[in-house]
N, C-alpha and C. Protein backbone atom coordinates (compact mmCIF):
# COMPACT_ATOMS: atom_id res chain seq x y z
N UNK A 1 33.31 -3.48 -4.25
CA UNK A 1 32.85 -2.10 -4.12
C UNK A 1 31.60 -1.85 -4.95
N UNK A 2 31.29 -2.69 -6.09
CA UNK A 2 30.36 -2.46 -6.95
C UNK A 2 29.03 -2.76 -6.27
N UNK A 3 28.90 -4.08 -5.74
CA UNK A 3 27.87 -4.12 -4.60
C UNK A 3 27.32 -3.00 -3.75
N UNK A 4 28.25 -2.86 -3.30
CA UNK A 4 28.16 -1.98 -1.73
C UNK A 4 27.52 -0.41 -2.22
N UNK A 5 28.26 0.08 -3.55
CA UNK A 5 27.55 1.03 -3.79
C UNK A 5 26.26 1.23 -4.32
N UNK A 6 25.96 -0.05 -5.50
CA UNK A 6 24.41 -0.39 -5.66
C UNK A 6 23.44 -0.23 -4.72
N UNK A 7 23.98 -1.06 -3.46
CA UNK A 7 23.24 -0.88 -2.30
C UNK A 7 23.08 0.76 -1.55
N UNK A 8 23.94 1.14 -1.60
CA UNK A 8 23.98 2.23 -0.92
C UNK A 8 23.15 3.56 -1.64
N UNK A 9 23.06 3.10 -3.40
CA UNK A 9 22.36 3.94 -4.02
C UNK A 9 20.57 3.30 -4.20
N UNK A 10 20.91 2.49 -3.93
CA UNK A 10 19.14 1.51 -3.85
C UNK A 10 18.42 2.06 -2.52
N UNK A 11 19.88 2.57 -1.46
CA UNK A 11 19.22 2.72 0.00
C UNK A 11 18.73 4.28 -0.23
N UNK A 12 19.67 4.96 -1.01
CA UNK A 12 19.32 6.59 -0.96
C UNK A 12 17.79 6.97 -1.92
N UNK A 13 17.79 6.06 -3.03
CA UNK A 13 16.76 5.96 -3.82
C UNK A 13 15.33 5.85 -3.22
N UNK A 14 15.84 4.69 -2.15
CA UNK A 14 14.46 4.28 -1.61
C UNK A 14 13.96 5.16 -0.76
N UNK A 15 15.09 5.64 0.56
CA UNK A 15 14.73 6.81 1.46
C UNK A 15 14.08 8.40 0.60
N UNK A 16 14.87 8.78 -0.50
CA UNK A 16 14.07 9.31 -1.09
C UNK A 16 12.87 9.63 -1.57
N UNK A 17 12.49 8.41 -1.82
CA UNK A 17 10.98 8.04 -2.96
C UNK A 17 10.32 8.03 -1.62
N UNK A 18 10.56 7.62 -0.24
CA UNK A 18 9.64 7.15 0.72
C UNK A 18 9.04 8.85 1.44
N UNK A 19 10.19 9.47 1.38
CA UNK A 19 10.22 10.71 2.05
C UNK A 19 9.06 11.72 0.86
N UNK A 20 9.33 11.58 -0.19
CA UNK A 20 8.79 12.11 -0.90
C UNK A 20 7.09 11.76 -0.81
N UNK A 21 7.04 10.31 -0.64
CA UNK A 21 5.72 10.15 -1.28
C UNK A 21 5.07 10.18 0.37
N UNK A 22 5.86 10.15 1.81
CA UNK A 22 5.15 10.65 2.54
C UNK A 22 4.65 11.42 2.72
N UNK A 23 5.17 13.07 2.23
CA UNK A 23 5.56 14.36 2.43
C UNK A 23 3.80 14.81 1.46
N UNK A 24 3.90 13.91 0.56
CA UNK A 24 2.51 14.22 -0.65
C UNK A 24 1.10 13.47 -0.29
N UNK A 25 1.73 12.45 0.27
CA UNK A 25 0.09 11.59 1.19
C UNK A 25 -0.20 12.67 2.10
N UNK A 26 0.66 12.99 2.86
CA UNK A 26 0.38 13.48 4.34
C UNK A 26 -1.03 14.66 3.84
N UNK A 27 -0.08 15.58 3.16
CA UNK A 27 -0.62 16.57 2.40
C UNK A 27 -2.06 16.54 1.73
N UNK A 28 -1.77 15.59 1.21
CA UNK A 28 -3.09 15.27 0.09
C UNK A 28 -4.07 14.82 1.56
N UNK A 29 -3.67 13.94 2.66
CA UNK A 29 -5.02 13.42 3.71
C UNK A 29 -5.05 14.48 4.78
N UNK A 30 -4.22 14.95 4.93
CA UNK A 30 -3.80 16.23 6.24
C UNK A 30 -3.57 15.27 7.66
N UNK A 31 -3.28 13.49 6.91
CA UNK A 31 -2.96 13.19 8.16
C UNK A 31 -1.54 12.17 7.56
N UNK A 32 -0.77 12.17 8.71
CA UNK A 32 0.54 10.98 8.15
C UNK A 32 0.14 9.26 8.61
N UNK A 33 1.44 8.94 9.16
CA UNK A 33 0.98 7.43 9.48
C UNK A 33 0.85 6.93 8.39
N UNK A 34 -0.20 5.68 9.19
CA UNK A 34 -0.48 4.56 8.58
C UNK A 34 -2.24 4.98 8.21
N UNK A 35 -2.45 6.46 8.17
CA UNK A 35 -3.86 6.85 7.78
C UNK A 35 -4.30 6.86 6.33
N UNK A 36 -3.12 6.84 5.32
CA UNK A 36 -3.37 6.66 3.98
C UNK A 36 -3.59 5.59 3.62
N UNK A 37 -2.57 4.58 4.24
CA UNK A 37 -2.47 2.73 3.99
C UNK A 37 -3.71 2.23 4.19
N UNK A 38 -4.23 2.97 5.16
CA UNK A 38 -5.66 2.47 5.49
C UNK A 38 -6.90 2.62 4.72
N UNK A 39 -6.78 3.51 4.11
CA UNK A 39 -7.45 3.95 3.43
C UNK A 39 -7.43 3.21 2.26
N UNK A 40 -6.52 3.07 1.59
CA UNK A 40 -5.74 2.35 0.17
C UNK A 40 -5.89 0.85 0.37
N UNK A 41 -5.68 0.16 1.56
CA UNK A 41 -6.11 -1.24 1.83
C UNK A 41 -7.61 -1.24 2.45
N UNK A 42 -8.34 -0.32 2.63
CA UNK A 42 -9.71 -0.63 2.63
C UNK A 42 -10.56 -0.73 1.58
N UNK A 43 -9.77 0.02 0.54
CA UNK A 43 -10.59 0.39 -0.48
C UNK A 43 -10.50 -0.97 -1.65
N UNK A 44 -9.36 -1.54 -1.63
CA UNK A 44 -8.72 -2.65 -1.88
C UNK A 44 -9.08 -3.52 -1.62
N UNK A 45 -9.66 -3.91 -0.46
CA UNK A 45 -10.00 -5.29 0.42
C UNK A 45 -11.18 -4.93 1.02
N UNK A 46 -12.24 -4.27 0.69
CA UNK A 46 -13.53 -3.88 1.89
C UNK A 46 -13.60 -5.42 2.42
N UNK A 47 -13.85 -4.78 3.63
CA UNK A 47 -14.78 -5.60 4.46
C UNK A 47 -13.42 -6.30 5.72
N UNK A 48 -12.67 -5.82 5.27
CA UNK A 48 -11.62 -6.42 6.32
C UNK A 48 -11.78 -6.30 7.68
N UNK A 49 -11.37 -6.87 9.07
CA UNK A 49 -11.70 -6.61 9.91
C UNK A 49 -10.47 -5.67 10.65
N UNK A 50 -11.09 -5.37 11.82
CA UNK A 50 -10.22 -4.27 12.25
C UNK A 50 -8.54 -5.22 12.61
N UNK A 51 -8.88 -6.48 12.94
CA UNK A 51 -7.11 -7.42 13.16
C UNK A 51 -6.59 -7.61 11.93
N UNK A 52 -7.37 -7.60 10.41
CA UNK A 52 -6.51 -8.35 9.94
C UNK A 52 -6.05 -6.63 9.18
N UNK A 53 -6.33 -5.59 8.99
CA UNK A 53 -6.01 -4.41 9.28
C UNK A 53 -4.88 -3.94 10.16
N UNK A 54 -4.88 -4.18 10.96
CA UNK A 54 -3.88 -4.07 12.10
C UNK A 54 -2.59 -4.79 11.78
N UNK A 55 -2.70 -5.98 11.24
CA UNK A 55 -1.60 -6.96 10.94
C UNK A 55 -0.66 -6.12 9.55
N UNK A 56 -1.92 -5.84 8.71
CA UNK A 56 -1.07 -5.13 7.27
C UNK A 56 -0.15 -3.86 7.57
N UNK A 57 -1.27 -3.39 8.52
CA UNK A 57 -0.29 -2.02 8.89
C UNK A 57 0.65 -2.06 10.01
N UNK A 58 0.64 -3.42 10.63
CA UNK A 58 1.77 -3.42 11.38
C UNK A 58 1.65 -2.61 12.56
N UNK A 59 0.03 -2.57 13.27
CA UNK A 59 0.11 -1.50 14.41
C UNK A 59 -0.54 -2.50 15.68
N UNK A 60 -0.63 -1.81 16.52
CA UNK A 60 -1.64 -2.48 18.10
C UNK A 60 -3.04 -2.54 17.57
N UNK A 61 -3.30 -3.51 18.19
CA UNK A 61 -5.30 -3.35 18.01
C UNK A 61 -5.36 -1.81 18.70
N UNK A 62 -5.03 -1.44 19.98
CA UNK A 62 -5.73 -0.13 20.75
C UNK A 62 -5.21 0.64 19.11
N UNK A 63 -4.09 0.80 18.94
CA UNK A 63 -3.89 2.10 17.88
C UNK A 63 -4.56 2.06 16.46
N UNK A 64 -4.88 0.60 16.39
CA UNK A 64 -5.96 0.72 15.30
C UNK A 64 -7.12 1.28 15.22
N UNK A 65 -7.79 0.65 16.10
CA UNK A 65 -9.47 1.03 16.85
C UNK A 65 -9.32 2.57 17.07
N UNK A 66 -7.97 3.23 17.23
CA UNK A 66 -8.09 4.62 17.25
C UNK A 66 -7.91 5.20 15.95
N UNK A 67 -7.48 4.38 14.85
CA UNK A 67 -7.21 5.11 13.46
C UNK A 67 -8.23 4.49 13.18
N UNK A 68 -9.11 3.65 13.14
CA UNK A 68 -10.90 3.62 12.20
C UNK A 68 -11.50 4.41 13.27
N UNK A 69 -11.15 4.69 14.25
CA UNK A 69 -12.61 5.95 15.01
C UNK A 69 -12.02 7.28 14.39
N UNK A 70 -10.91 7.41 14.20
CA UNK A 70 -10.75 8.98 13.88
C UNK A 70 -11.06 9.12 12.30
N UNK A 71 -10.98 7.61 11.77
CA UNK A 71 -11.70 7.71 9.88
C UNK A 71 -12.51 7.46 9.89
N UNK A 72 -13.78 6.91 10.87
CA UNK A 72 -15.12 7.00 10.83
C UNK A 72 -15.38 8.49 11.40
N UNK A 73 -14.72 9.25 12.41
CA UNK A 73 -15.43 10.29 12.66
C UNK A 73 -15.41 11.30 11.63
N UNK A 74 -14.21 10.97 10.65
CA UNK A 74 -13.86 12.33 9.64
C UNK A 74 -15.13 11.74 8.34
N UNK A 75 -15.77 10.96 8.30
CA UNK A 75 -16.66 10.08 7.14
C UNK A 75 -16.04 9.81 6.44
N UNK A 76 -14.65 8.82 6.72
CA UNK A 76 -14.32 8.06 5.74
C UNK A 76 -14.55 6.72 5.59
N UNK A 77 -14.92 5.78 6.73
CA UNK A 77 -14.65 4.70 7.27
C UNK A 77 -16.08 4.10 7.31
N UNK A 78 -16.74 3.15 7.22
CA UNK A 78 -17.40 2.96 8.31
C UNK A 78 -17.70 1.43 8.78
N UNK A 79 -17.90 0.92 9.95
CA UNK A 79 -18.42 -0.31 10.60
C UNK A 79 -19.42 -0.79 10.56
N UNK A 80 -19.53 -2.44 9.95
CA UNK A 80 -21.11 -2.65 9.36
C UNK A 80 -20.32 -4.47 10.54
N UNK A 81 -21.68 -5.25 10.14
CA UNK A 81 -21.44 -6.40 10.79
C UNK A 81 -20.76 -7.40 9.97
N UNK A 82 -19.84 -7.90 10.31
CA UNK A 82 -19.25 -9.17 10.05
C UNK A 82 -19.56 -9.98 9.43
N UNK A 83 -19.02 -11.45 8.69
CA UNK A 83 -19.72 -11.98 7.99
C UNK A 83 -20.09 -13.09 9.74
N UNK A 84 -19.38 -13.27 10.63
CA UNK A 84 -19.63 -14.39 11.82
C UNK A 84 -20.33 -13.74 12.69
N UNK A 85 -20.92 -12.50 12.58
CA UNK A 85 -21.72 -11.62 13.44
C UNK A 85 -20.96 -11.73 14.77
N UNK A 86 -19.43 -11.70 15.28
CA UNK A 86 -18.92 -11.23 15.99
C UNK A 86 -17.98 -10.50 15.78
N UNK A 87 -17.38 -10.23 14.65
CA UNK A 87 -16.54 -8.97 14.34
C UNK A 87 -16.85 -7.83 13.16
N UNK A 88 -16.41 -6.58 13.32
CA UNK A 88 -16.84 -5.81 12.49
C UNK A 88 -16.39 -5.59 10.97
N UNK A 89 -16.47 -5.36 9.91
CA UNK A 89 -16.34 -5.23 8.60
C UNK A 89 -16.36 -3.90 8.51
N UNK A 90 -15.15 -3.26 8.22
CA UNK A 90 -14.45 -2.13 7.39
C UNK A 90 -14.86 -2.00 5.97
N UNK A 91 -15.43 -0.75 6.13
CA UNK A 91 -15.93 -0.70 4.72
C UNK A 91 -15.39 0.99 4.27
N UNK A 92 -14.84 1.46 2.96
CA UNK A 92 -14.69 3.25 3.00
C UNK A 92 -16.31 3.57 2.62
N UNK A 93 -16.36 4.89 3.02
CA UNK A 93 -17.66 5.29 2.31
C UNK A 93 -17.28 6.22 0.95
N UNK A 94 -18.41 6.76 0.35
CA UNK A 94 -17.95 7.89 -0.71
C UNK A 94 -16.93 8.50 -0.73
N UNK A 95 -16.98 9.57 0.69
CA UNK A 95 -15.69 10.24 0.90
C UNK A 95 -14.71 9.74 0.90
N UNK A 96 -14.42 8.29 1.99
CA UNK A 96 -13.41 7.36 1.67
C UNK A 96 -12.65 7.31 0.27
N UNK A 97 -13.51 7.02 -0.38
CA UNK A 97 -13.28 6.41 -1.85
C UNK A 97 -12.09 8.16 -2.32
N UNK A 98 -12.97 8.74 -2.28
CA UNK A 98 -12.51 10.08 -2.92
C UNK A 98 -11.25 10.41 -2.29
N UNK A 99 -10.87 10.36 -1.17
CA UNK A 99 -9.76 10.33 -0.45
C UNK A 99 -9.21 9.30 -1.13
N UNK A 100 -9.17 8.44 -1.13
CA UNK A 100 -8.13 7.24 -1.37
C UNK A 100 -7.66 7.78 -2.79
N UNK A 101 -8.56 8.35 -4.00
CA UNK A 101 -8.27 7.93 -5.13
C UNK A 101 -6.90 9.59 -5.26
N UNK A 102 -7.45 10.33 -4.54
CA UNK A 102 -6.97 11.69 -4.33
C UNK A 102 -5.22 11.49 -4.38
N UNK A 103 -5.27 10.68 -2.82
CA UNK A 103 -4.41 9.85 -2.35
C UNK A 103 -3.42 9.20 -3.46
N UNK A 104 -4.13 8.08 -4.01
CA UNK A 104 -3.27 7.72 -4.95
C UNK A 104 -2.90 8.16 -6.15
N UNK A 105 -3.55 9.34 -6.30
CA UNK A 105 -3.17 10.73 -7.41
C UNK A 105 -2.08 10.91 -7.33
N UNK A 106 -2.34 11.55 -6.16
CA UNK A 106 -1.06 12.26 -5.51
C UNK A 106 0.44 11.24 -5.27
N UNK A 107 0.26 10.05 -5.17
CA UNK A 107 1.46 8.96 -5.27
C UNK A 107 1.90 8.62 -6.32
N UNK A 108 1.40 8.65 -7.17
CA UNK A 108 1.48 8.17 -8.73
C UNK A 108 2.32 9.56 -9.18
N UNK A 109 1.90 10.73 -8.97
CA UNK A 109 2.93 11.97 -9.27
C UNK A 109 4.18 12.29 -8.99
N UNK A 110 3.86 11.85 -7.49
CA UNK A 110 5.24 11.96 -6.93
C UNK A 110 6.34 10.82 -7.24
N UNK A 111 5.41 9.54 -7.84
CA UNK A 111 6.65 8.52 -8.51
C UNK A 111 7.20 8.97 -9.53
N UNK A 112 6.58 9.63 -10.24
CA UNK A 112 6.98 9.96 -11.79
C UNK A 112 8.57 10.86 -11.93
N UNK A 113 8.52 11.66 -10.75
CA UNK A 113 9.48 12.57 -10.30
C UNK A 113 11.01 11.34 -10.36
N UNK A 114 10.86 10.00 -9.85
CA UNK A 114 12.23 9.27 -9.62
C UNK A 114 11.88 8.36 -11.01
N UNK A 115 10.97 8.13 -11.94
CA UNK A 115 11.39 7.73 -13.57
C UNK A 115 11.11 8.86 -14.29
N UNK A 116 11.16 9.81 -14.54
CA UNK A 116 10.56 10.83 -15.66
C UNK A 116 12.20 10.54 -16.39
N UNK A 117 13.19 10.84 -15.93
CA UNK A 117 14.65 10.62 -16.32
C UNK A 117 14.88 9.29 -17.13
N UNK A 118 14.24 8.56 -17.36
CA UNK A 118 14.51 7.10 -18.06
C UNK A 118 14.37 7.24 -19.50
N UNK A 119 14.39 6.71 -20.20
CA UNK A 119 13.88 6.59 -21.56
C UNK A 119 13.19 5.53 -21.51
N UNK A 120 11.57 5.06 -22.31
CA UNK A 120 10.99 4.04 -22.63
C UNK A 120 11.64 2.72 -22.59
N UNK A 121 13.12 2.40 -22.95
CA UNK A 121 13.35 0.94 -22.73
C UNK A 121 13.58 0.72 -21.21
N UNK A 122 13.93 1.87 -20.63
CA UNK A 122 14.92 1.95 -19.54
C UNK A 122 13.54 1.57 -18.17
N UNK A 123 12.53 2.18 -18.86
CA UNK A 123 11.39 2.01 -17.55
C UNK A 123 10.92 0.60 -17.95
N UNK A 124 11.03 -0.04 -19.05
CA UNK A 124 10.69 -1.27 -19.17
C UNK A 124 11.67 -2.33 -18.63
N UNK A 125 13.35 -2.17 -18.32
CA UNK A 125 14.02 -2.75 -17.86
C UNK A 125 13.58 -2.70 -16.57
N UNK A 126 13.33 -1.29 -16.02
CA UNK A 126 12.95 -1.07 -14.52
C UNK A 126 11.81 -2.22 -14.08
N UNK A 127 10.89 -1.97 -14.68
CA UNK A 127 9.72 -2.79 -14.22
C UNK A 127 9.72 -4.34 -14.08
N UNK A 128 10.70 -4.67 -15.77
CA UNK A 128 11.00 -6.06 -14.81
C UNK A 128 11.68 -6.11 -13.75
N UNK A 129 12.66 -5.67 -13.63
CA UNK A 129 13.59 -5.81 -12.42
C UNK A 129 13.15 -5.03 -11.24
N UNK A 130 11.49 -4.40 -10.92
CA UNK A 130 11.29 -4.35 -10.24
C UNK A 130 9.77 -5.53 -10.00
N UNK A 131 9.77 -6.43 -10.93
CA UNK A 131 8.93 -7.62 -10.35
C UNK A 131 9.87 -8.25 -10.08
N UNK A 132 11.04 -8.39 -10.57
CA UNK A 132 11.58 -9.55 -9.74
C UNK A 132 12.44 -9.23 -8.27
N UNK A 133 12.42 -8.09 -7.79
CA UNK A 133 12.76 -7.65 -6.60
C UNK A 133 11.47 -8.19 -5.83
N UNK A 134 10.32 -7.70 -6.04
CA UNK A 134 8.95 -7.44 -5.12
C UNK A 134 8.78 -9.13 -5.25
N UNK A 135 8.93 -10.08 -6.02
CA UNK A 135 8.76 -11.39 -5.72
C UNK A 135 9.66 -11.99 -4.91
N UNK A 136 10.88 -11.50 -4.79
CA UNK A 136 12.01 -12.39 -3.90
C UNK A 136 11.86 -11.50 -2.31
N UNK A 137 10.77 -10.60 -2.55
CA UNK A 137 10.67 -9.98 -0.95
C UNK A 137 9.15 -10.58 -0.49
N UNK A 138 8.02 -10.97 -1.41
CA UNK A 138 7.32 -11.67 -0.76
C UNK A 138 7.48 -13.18 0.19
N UNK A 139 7.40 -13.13 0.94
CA UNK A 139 7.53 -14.01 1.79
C UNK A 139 6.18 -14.56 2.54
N UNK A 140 5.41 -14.01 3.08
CA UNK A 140 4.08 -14.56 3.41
C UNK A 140 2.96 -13.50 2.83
N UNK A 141 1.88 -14.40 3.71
CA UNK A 141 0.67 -13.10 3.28
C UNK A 141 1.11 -12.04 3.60
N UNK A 142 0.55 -11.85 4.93
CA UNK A 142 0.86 -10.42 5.63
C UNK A 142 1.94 -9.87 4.29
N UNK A 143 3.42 -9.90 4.59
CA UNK A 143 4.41 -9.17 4.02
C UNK A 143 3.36 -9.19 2.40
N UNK A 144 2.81 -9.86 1.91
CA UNK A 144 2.40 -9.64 0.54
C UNK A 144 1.35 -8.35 0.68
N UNK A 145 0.61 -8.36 1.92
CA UNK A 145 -0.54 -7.14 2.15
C UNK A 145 0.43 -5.99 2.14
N UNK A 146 1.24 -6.27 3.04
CA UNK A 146 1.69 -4.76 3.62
C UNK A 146 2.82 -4.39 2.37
N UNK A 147 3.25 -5.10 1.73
CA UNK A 147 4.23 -4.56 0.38
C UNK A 147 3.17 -3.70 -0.23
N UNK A 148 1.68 -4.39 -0.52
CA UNK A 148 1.22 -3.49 -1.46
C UNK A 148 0.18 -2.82 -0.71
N UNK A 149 0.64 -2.15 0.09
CA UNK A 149 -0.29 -1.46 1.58
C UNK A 149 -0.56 0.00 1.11
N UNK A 150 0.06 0.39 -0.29
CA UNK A 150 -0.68 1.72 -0.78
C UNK A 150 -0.42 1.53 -2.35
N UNK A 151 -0.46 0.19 -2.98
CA UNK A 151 -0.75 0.13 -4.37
C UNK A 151 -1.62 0.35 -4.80
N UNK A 152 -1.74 1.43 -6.44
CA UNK A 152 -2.67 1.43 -7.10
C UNK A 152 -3.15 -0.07 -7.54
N UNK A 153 -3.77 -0.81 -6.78
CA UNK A 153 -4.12 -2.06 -7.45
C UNK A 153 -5.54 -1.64 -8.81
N UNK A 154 -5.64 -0.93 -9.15
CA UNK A 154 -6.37 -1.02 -10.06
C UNK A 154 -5.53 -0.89 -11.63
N UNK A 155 -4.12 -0.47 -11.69
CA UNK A 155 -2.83 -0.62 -12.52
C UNK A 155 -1.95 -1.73 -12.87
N UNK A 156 -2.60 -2.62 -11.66
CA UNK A 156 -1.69 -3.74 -11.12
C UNK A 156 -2.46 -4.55 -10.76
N UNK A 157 -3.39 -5.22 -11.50
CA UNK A 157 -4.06 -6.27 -11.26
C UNK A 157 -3.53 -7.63 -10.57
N UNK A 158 -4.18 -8.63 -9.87
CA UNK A 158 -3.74 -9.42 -9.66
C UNK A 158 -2.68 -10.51 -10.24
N UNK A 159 -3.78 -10.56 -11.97
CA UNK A 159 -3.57 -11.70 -12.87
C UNK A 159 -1.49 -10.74 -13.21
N UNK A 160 -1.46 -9.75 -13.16
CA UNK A 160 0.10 -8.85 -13.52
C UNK A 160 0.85 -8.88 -12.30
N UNK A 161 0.63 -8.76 -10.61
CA UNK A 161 1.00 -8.09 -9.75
C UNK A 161 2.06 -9.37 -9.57
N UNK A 162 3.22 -9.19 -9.64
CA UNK A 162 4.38 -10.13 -9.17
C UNK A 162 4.17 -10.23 -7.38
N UNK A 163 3.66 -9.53 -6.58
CA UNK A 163 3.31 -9.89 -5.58
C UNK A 163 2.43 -10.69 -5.33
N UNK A 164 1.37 -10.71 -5.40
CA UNK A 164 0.27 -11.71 -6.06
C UNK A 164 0.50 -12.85 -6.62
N UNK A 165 0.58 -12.94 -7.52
CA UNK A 165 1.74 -14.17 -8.24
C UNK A 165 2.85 -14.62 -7.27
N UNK A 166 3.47 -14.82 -6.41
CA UNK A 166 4.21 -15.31 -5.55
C UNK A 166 3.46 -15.41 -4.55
N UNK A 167 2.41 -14.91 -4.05
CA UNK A 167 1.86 -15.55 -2.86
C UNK A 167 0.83 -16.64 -3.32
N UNK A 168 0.40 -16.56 -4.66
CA UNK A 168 -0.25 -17.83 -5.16
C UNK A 168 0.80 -18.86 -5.05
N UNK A 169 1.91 -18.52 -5.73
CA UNK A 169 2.60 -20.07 -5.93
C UNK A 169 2.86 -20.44 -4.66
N UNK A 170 3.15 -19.52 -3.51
CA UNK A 170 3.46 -20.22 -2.41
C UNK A 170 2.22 -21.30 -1.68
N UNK A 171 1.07 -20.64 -1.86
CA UNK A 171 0.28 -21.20 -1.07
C UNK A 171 -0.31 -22.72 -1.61
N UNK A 172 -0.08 -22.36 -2.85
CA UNK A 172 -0.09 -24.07 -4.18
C UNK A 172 0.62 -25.22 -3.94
N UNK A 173 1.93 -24.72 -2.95
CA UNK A 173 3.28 -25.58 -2.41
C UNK A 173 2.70 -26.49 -1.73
């Protein structure tokens, strides 16, 4: 029974935190989806192309090509040439940037809401035991993109990111 309820409180925790921090992206971009992720992994990775974009967020090429035309038309986005001069390079612009960081304002607040209740050792227990969750769920690239598909990576550097760190060792194998 001890299991089952861990789980069941890991499941309510998570639906929580997810609902929450949708409810505050949406808000903060005035759009939902996968329009924040995009934003947060462009800003992260410039220059990506519109597939390998598509792959992180887990959508169709058509529904992609329609979420960078509707973030290039709002000036967040924009399309420059490739490094093989046959595909395009995703880049945010200013506004981009300002959105994203807005964005991850606004996520970082709404986390604080599910640790503010801890005490200092208690968020330090958390954090390990939440690298060693996020390492036993990396499994390939992709899943390593799309885990951290709206991380503040500027908190979470590579040389720290337990996601990161497991997709190195894998690829060293």
């Amino acid at each position: 029974m001890t299991e089952e309820r861990t789980l069941n409180l890991l499941g309510a925790l998570a639906l929580s935190v997810v609902d929450g921090l949708e409810a505050v992206v949406e808000a903060s971009m005035g759009h939902g989806g996968e329009t924040p992720a995009a934003l947060v992994t462009l800003g992260a990775e410039p220059g990506l192309s519109i597939n390998t974009l598509r792959q992180i967020l887990n959508l169709s090429h058509p529904g992609t090509v329609r979420l960078i035309d509707r973030l290039e038309a709002q000036g967040l986005v924009e399309r420059r040439s490739g490094s093989d001069g046959r595909t395009l390079a995703l880049f945010l612009t200013d506004l981009g940037y300002e959105r994203r960081q807005a964005t991850l304002t606004e996520r970082r607040q709404q986390l604080k809401f599910a640790v503010n209740s801890l005490t200092p050792d208690e968020c330090e227990q958390l954090t390990h035991l939440l690298e060693k969750m996020l390492t036993a769920m990396t499994t390939s690239e992709l899943r390593a993109f799309a885990i951290c598909r709206l991380c503040e990576e500027e908190v979470c550097p590579s040389d720290r990111c337990p996601v990161d760190q497991q997709y190195c060792r894998m690829v060293s194998k």
